[in-house]
Protein backbone atom coordinates (compact mmCIF):
# COMPACT_ATOMS: atom_id res chain seq x y z
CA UNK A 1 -69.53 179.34 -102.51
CA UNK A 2 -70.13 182.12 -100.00
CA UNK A 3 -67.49 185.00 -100.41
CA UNK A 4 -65.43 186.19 -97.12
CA UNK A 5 -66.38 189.38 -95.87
CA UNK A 6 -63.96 192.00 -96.03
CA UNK A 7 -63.11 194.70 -93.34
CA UNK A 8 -64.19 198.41 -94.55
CA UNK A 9 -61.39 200.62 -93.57
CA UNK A 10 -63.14 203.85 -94.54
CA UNK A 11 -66.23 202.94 -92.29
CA UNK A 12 -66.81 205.19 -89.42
CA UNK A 13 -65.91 204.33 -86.01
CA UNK A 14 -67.90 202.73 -83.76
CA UNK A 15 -69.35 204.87 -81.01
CA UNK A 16 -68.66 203.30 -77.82
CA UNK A 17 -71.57 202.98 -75.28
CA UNK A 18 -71.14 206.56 -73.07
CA UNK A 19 -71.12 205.52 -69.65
CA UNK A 20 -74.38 206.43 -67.42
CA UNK A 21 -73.91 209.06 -65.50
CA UNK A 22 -73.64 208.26 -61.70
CA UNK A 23 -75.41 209.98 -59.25
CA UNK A 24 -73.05 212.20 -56.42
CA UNK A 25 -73.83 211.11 -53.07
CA UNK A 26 -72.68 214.02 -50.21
CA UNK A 27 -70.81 212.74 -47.75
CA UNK A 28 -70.92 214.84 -44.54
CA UNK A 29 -67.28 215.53 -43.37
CA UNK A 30 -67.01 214.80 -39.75
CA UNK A 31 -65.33 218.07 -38.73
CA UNK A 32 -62.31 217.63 -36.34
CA UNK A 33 -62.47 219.22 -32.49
CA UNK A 34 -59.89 221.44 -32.44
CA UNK A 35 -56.85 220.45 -30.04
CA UNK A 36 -56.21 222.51 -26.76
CA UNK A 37 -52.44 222.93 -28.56
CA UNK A 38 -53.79 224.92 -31.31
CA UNK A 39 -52.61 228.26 -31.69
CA UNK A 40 -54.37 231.60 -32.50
CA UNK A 41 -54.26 232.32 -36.26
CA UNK A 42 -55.46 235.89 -37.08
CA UNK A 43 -56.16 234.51 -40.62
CA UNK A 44 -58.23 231.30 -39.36
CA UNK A 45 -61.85 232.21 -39.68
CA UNK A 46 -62.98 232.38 -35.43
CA UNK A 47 -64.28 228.96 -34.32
CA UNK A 48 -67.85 228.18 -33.01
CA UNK A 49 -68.50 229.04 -29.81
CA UNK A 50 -70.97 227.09 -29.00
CA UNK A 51 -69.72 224.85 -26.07
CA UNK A 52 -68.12 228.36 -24.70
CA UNK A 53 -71.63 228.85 -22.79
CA UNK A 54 -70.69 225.92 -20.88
CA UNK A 55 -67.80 226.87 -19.38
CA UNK A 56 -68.43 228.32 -15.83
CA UNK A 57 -66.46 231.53 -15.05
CA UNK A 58 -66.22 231.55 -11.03
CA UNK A 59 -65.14 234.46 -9.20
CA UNK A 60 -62.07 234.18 -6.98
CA UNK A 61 -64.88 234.86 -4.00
CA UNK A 62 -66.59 231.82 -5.19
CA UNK A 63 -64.11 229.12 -5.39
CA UNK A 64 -63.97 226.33 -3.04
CA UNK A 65 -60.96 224.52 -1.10
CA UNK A 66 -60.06 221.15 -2.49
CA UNK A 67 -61.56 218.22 -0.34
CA UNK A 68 -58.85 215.90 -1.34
CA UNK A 69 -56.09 218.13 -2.65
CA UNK A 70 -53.16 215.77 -1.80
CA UNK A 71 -54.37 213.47 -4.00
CA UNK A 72 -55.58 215.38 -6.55
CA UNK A 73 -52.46 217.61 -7.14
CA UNK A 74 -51.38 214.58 -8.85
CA UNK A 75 -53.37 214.27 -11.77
CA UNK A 76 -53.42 218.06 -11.99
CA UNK A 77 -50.55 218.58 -14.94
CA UNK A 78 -52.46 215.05 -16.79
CA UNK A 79 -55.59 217.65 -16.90
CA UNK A 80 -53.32 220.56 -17.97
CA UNK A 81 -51.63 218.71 -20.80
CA UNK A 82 -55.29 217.37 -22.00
CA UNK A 83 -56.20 217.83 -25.89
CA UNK A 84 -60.08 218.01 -24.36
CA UNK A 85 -59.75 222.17 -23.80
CA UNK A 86 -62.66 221.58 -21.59
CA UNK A 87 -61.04 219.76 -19.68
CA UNK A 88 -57.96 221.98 -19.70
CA UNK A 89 -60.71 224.80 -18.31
CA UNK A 90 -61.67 222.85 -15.69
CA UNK A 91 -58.34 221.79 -14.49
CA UNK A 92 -57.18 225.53 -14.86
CA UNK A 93 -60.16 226.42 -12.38
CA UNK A 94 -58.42 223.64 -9.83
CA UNK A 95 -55.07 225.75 -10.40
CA UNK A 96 -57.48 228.55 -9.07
CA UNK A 97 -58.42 226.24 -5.86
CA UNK A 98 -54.88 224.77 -5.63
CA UNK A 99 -53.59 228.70 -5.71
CA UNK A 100 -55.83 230.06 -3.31
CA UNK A 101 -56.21 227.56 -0.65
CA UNK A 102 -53.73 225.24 -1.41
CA UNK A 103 -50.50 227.18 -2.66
CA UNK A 104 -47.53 224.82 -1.11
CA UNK A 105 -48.92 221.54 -3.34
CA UNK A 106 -48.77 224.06 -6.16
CA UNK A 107 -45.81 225.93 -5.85
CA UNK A 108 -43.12 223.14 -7.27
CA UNK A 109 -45.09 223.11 -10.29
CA UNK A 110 -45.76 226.77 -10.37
CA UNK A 111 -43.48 227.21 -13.75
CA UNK A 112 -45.02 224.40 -15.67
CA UNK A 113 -48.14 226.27 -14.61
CA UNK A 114 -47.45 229.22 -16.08
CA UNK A 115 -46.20 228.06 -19.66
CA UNK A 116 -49.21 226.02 -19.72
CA UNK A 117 -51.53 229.62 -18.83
CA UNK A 118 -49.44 231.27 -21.71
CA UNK A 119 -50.19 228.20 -24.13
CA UNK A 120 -53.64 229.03 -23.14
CA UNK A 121 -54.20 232.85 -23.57
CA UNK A 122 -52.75 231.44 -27.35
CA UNK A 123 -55.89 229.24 -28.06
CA UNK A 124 -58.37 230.61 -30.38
CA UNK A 125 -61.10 229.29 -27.52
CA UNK A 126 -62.46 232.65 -25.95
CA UNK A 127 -63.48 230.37 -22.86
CA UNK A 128 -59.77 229.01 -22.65
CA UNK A 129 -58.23 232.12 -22.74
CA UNK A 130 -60.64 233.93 -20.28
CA UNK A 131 -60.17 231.07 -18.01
CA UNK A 132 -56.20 231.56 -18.16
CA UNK A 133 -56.50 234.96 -17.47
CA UNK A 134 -58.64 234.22 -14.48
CA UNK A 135 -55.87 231.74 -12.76
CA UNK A 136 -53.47 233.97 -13.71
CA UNK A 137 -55.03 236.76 -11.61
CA UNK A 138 -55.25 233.99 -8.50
CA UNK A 139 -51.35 232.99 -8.92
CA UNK A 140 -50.57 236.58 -8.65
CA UNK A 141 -52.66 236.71 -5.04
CA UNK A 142 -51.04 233.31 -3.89
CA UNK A 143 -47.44 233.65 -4.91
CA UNK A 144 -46.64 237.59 -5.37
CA UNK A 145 -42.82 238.21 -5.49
CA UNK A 146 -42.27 234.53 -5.49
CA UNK A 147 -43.00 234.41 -9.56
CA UNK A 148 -39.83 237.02 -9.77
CA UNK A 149 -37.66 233.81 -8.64
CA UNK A 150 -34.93 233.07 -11.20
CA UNK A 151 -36.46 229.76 -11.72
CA UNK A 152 -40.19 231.00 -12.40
CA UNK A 153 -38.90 234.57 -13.71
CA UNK A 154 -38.43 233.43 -17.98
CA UNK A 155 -42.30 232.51 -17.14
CA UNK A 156 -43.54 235.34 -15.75
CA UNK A 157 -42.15 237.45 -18.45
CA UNK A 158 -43.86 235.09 -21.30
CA UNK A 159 -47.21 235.66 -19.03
CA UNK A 160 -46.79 239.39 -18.63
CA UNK A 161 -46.18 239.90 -22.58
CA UNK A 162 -49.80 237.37 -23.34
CA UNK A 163 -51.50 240.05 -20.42
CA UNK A 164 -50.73 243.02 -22.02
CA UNK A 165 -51.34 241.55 -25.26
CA UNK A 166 -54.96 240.18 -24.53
CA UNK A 167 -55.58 243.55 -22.51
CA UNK A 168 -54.70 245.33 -25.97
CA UNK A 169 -57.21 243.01 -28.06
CA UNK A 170 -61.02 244.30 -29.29
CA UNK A 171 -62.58 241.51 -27.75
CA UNK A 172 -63.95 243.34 -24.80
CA UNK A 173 -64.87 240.24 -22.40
CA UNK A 174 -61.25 238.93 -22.39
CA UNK A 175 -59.53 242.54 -22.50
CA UNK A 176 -61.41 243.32 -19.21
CA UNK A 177 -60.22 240.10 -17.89
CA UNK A 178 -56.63 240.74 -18.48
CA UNK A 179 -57.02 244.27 -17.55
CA UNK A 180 -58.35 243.06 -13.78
CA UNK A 181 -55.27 240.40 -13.91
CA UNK A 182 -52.81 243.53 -14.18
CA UNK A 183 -54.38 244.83 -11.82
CA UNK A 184 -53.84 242.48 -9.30
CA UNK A 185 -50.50 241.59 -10.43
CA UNK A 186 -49.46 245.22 -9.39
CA UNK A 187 -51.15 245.21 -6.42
CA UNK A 188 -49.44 241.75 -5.61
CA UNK A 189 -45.88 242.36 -6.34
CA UNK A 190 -43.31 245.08 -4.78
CA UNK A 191 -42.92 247.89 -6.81
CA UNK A 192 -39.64 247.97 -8.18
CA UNK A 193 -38.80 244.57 -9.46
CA UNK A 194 -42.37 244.85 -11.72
CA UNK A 195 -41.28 248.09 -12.84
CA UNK A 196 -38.07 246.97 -13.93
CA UNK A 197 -40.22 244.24 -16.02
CA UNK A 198 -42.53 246.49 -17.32
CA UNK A 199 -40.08 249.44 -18.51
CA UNK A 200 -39.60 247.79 -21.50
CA UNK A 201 -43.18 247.42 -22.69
CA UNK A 202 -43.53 251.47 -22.11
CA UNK A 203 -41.85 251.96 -25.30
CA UNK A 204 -42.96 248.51 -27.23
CA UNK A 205 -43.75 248.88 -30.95
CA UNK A 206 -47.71 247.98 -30.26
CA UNK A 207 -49.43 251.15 -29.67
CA UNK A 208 -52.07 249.30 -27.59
CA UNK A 209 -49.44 247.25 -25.40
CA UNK A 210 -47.01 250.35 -24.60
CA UNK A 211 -50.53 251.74 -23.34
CA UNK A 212 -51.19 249.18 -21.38
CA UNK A 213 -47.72 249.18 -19.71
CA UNK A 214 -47.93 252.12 -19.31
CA UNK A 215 -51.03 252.35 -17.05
CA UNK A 216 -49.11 249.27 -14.85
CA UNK A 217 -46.34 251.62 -14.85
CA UNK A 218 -48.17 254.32 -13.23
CA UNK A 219 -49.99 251.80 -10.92
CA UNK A 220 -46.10 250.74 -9.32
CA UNK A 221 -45.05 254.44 -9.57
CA UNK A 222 -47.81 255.47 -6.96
CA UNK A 223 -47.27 252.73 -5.07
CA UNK A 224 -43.75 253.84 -4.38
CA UNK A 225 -41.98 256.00 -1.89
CA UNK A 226 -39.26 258.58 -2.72
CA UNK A 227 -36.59 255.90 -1.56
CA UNK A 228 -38.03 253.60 -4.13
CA UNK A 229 -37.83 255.98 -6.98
CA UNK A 230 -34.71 256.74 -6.44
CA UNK A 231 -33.68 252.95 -6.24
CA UNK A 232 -35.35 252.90 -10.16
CA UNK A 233 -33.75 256.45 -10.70
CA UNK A 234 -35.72 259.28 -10.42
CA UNK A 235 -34.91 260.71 -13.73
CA UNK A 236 -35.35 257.91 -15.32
CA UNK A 237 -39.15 257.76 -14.32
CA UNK A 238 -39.33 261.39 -15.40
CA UNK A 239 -37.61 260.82 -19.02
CA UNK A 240 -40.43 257.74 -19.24
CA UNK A 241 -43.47 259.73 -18.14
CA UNK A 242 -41.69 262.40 -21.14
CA UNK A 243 -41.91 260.14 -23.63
CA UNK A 244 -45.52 258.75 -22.74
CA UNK A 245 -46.60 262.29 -22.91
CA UNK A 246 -46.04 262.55 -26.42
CA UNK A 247 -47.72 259.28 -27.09
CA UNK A 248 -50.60 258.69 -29.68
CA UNK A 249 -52.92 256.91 -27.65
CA UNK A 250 -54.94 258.82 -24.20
CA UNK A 251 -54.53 256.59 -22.34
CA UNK A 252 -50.45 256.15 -22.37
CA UNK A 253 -50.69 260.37 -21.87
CA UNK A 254 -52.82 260.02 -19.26
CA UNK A 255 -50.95 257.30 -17.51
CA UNK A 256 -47.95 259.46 -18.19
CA UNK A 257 -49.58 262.41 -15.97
CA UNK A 258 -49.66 259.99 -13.31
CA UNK A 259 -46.03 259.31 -13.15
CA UNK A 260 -45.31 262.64 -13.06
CA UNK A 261 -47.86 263.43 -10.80
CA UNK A 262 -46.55 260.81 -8.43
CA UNK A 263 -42.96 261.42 -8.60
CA UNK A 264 -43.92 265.22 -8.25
CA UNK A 265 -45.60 264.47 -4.74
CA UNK A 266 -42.59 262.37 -3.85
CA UNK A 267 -39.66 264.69 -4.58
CA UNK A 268 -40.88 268.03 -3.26
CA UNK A 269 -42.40 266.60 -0.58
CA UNK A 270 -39.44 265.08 0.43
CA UNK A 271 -37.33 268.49 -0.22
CA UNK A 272 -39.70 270.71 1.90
CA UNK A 273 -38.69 268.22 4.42
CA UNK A 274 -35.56 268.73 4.17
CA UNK A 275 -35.64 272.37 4.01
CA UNK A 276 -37.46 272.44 7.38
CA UNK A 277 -35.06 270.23 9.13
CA UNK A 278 -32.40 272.57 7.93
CA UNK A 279 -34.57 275.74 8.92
CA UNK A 280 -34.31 277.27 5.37
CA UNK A 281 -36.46 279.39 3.62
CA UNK A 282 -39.08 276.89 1.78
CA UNK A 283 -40.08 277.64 -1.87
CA UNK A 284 -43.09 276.81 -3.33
CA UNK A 285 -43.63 273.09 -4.70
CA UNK A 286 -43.11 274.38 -8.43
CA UNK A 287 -40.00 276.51 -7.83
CA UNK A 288 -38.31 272.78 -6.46
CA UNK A 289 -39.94 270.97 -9.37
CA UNK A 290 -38.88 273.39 -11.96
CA UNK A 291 -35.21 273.55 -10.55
CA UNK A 292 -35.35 269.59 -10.68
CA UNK A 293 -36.71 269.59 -14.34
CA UNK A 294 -34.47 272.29 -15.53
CA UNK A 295 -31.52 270.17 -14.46
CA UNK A 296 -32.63 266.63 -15.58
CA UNK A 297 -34.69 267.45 -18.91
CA UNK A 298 -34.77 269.51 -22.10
CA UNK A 299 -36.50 272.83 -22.18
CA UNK A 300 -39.55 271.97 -23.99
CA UNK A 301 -39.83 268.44 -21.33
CA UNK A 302 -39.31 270.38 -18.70
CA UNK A 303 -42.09 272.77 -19.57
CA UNK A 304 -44.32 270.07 -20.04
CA UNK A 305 -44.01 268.32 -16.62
CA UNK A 306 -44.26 271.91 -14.64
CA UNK A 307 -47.98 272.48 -17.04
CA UNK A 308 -49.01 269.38 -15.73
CA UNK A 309 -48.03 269.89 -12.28
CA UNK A 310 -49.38 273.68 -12.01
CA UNK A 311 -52.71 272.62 -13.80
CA UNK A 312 -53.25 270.04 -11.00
């Protein structure tokens, strides 16, 4: 009779088959085109820039009319809103057309314009943001005082702030571009209403943007007649150009200079004037601009504006 086998319970476990070891396959990982509605992340690594090159940047000389502009100013904000940013560019360089030969199909969609230029100069795509930059300068030619509307103004001031703030950057391709877009904005626009936007930039926290302002600053300033100064206030200008003096960076001094240099010209030109009308005795220049800082500054100010007048 054949005996029943028994389990073992002391025998040793059974090793279970290891499993064979399966061989990694890479997958490449399609990488995503990055949408036009991305914005600029200083702590993103900088994306290629290889389709940049193919991104034509035309000269304002160089631009064409539209051959069928009533038509096409209607698919114009479809090309704006694209997530294609080179299609965004090239409907940004129609803005440039519509602008400069074209400006009454543009102007009732001037504001969307602009917010979609300051969505623009936001993209981390160099080509975008030169581009921007570029229509920017055109809409300044086309429209001038018209962007200081009340209904276009909240827009303006969002595309001044992204000008002064590429102008300020150490990419030196687009900071040229926005410098040449101040540039024209000041010689665009009257005098006083852009100074009254830019005053506050001449004392923003960014060393690099109150420079910049600065420099517009001084760009209204000599645009300005005495009349005009004193419409802004005279000593006003003069306690501005004191501060800027003082400022870290040369080129917010040397702006400063201007101002002072400008408003200098102005007053005692203006008071010499008046002294020969009158048939008084005429000081010299720096005896009327040393009474007028005397009057309207501290001591150590006022010695500073009459250095840099009598150095001159």
């Amino acid at each position: 009779m054949a005996m029943a086998l028994r389990p073992i319970d002391n025998a040793l476990p059974t090793t279970p088959e290891r499993p064979k070891k399966q061989t990694k396959v890479a997958v490449p990982i399609q990488k995503q085109k990055p949408e036009f509605g991305l914005i600029n992340d200083e702590n993103q690594a900088p994306l290629p820039a290889t389709a940049d090159a193919a991104i034509d940047y035309i000269s304002s000389e160089n631009l064409k009319p539209i051959s069928d502009p009533d038509l096409k100013i209607q698919s114009l904000n479809e090309g704006l809103e694209s997530k294609d940013w080179v299609k965004v560019c090239e409907s940004l360089n129609n803005v440039r057309r519509f602008a400069l030969y074209h400006s009454a199909l543009l102007a009732p969609t001037l504001e969307k314009v602009m917010v979609v230029l300051v969505k623009a100069m936001k993209n981390p795509r160099s080509a975008l943001i030169k581009t921007s930059i570029m229509a920017s300068s055109d809409i300044f030619t086309a429209f001038g005082d018209g962007l200081l509307e009340s209904a276009a103004s909240n827009a303006f001031d969002q595309l001044l702030l992204q000008l002064l703030l590429k102008s300020s950057q150490d990419k030196r391709f687009v900071c040229e571009e926005a410098d040449r877009a101040l540039s024209s904005m000041v010689q665009s626009l009257t005098p006083l209403p852009l100074l009254q936007k830019l005053r506050a930039y001449a004392s923003h926290g960014n060393p690099r943007v109150r420079a910049k302002a600065a420099i517009s600053v001084a760009s209204c300033v000599a645009k300005m007649g005495l009349e005009g100064m004193k419409d802004y206030g005279v000593v006003s200008l003069v306690k501005m150009a004191a501060d800027l003096l003082n400022d870290r960076l040369p080129e917010a001094r040397e702006a400063a200079r201007g101002i002072v240099m400008s408003v200098y010209n102005a007053y005692t030109e203006n008071e010499e004037e008046k002294l020969r009308e009158n048939e008084e005795e005429k000081p010299e220049k720096q005896e009327i601009w040393l009474s007028f800082c005397q009057s309207n500054l501290s001591t150590i100010h006022a010695q500073s504006m009459v250095k840099i007048t009598s150095s001159q």
